[in-house]
C-alpha atoms as a PDB file:
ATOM      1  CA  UNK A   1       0.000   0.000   0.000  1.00  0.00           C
ATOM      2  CA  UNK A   2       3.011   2.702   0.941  1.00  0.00           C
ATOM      3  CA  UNK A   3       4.741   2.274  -2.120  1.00  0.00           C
ATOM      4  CA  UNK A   4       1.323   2.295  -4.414  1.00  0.00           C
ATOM      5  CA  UNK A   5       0.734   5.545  -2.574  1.00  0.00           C
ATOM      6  CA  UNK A   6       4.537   6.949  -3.537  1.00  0.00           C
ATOM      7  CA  UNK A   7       5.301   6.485  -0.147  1.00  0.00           C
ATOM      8  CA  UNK A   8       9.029   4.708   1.072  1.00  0.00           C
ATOM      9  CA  UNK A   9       8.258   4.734   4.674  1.00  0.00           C
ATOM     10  CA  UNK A  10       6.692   2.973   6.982  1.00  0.00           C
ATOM     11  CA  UNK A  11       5.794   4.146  10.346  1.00  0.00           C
ATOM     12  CA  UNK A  12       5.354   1.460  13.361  1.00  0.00           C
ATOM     13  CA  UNK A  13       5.004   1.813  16.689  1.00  0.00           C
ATOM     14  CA  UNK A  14       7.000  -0.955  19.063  1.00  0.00           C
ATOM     15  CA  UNK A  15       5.207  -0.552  22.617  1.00  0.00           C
ATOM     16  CA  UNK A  16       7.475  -3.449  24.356  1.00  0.00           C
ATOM     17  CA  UNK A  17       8.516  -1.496  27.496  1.00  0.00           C
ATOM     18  CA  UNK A  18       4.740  -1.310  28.432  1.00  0.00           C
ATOM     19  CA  UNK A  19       4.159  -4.909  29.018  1.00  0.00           C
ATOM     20  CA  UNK A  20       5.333  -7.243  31.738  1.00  0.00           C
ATOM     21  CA  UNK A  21       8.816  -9.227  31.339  1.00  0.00           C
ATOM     22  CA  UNK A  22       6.996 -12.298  30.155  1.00  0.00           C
ATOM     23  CA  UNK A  23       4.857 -10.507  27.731  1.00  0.00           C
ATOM     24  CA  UNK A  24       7.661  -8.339  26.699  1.00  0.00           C
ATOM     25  CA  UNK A  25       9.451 -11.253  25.788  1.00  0.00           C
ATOM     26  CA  UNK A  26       6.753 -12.502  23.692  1.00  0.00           C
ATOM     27  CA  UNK A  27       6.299  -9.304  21.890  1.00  0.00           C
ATOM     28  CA  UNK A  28      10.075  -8.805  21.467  1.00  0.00           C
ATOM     29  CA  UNK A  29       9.950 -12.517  19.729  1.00  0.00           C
ATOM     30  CA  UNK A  30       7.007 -11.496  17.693  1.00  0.00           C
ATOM     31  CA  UNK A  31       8.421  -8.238  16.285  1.00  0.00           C
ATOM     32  CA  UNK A  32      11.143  -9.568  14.725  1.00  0.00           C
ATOM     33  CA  UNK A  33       9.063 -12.481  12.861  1.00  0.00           C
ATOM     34  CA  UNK A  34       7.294  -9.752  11.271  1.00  0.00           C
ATOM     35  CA  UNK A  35      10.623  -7.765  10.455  1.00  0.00           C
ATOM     36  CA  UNK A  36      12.360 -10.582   9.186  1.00  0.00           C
ATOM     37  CA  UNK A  37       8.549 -11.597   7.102  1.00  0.00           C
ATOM     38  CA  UNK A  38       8.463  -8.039   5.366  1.00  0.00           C
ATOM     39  CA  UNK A  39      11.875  -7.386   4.868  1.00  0.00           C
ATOM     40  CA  UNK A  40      11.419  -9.264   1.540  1.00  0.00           C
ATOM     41  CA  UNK A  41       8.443  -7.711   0.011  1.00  0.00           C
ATOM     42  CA  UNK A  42       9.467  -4.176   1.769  1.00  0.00           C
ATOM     43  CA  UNK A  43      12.559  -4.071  -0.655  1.00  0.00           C
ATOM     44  CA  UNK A  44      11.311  -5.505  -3.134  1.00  0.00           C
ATOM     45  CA  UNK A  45       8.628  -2.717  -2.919  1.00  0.00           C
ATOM     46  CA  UNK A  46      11.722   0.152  -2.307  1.00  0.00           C
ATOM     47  CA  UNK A  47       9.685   0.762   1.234  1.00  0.00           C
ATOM     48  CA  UNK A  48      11.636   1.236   4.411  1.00  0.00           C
ATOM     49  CA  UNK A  49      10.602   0.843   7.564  1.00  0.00           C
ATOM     50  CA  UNK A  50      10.837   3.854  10.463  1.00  0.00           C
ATOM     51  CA  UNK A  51      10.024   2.653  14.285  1.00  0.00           C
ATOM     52  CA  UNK A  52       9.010   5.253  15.711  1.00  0.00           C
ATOM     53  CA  UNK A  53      10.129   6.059  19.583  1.00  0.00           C
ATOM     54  CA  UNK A  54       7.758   5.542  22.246  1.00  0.00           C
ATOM     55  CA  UNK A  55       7.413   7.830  25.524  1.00  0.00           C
ATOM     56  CA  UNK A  56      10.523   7.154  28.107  1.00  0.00           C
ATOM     57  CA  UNK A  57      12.178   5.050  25.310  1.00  0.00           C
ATOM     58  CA  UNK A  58      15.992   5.029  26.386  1.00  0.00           C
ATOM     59  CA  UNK A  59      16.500   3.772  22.621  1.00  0.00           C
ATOM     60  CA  UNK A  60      18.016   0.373  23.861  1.00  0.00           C
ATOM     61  CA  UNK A  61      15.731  -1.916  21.789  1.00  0.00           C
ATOM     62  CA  UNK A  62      15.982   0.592  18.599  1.00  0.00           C
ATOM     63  CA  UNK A  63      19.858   0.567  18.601  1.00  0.00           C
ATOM     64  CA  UNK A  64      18.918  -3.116  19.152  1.00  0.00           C
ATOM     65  CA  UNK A  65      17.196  -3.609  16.431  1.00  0.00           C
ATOM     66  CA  UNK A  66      19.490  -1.230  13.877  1.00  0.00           C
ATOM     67  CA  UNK A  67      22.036  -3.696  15.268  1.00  0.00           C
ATOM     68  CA  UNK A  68      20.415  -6.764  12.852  1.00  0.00           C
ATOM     69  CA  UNK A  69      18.647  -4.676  10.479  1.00  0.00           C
ATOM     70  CA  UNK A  70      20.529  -3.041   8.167  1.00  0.00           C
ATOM     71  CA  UNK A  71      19.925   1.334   6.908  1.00  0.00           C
ATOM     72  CA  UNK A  72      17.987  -0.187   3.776  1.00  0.00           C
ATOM     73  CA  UNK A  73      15.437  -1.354   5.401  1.00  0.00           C
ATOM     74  CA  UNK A  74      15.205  -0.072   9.104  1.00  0.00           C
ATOM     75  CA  UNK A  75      15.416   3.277  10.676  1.00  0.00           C
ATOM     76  CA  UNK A  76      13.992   6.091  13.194  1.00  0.00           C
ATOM     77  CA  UNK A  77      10.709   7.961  13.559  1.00  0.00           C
ATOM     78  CA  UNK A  78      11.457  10.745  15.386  1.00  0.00           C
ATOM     79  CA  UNK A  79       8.237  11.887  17.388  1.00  0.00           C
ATOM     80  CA  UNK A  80       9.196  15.028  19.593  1.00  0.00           C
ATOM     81  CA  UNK A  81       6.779  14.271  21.752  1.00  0.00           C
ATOM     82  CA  UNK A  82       7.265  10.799  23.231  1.00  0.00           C
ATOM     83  CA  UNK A  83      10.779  11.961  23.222  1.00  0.00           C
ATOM     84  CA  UNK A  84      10.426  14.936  25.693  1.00  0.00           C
ATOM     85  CA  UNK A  85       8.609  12.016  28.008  1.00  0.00           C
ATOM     86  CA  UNK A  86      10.881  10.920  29.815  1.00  0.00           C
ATOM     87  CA  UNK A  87      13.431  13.550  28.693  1.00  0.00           C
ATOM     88  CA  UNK A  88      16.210  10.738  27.013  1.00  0.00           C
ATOM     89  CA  UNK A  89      14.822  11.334  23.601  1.00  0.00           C
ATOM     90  CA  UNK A  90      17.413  14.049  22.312  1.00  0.00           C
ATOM     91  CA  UNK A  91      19.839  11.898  22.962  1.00  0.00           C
ATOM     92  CA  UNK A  92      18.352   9.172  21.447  1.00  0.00           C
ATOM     93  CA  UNK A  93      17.862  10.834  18.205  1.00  0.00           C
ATOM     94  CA  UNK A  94      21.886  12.150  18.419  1.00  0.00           C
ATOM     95  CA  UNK A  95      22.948   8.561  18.595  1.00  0.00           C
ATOM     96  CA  UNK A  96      20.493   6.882  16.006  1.00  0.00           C
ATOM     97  CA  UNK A  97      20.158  10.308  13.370  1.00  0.00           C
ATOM     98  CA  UNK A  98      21.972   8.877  10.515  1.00  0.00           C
ATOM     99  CA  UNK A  99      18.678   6.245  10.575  1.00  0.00           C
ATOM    100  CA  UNK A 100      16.592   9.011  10.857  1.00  0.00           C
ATOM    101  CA  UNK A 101      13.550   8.605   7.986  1.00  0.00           C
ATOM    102  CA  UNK A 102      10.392  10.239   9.771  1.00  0.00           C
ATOM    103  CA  UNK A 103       9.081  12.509  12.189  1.00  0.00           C
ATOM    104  CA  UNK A 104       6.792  13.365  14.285  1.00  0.00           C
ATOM    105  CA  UNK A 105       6.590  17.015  15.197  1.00  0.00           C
ATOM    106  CA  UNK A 106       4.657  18.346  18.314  1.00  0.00           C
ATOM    107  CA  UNK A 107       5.707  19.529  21.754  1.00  0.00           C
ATOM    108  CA  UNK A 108       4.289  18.997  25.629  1.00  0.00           C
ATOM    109  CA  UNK A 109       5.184  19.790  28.862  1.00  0.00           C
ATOM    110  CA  UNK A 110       7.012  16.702  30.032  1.00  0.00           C
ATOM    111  CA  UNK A 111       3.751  15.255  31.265  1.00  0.00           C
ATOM    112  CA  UNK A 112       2.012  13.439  28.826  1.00  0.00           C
ATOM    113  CA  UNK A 113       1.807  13.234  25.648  1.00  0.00           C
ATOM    114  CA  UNK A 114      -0.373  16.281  24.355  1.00  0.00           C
ATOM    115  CA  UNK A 115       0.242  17.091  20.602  1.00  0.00           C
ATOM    116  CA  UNK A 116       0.850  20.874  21.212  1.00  0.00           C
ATOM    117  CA  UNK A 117       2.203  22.963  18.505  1.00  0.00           C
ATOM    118  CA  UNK A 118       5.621  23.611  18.353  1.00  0.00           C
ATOM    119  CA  UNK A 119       7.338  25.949  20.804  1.00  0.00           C
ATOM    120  CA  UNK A 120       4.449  25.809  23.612  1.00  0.00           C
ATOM    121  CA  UNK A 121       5.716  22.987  25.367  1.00  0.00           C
ATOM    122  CA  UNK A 122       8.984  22.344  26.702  1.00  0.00           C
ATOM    123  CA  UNK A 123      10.863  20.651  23.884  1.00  0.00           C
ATOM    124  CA  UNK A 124      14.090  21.799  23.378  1.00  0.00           C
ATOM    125  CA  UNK A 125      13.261  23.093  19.877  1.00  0.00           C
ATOM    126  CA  UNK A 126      16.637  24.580  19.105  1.00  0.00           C
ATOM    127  CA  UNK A 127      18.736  21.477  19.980  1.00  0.00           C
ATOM    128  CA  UNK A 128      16.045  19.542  18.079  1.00  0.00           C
ATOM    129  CA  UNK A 129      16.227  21.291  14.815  1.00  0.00           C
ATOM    130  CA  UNK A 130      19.960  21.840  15.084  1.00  0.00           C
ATOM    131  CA  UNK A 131      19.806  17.378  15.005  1.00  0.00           C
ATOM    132  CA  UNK A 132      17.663  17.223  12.658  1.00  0.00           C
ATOM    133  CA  UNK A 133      20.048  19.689  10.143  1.00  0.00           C
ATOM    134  CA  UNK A 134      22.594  17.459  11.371  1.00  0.00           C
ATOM    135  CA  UNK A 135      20.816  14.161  10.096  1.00  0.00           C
ATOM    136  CA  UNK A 136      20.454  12.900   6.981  1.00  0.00           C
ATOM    137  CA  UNK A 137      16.443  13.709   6.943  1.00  0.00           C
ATOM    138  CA  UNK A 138      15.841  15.592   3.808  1.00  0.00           C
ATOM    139  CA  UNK A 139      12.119  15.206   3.931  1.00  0.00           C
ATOM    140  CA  UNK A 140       8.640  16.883   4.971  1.00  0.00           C
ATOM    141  CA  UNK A 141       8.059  18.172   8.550  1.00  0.00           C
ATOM    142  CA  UNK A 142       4.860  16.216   9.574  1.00  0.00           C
ATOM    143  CA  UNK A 143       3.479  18.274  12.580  1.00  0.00           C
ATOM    144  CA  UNK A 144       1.218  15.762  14.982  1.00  0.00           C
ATOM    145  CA  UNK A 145      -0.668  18.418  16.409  1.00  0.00           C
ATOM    146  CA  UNK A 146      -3.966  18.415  18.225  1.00  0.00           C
END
């Protein structure tokens, strides 16, 4: 569907720190049978896939995963958001931005995850952008505003 719709990105969201160790475990298993099932038709397709962080993500599992799955086919969505949860995800994105392929744009307060518009929040917006000059990201801005 992505690449019938001129798209080369795939957005997914990984919520394995949520669940217990057990489950976690299960989930962690799960995720990469379906990584290592579409990595086929995903290039085959010229579609990449972007996991996007998840609110007081310390980007273990992500540099995990970038670990086995190679640039062409894995990388980062940035949301601003999730990342100011938690307040890791700066540093996140300055250790993973060459796999930067998304984003998610919005701000908050550091208290949950409210979808403000830029610059009424607490993000550090300057250190943000200056990363995301820094990266390799050369495409739109998608603002995930409420």
């Amino acid at each position: 569907m992505a690449a019938r719709l001129g798209s080369d990105t795939i957005v997914m969201h990984i919520p394995v720190q949520f669940a217990a160790p057990r489950e976690r475990r299960l989930r962690k298993a799960q995720l990469r049978r379906s990584l290592d099932a579409l990595r086929t038709p995903a290039r085959r397709q010229g579609v990449r896939i972007a996991i996007e962080n998840m609110g007081g993500d310390d980007f273990r599992a992500l540099r995990r995963l970038f670990a086995d799955y190679g640039p062409d086919y894995l990388g980062l969505c940035y949301d601003s958001g999730h990342g100011n949860l938690g307040g890791a995800g700066l540093e996140g994105l300055a250790a993973c931005k060459e796999r930067l392929l998304a984003v998610h744009l919005h701000d908050n307060d550091g208290s949950g995850d409210q979808h403000l518009l830029p610059f009424s929040g607490t993000v550090a917006w300057k250190r943000l952008t200056a990363l995301l000059a820094a990266s390799a990201y050369r495409k739109c801005v998608s603002l995930e505003v409420s």
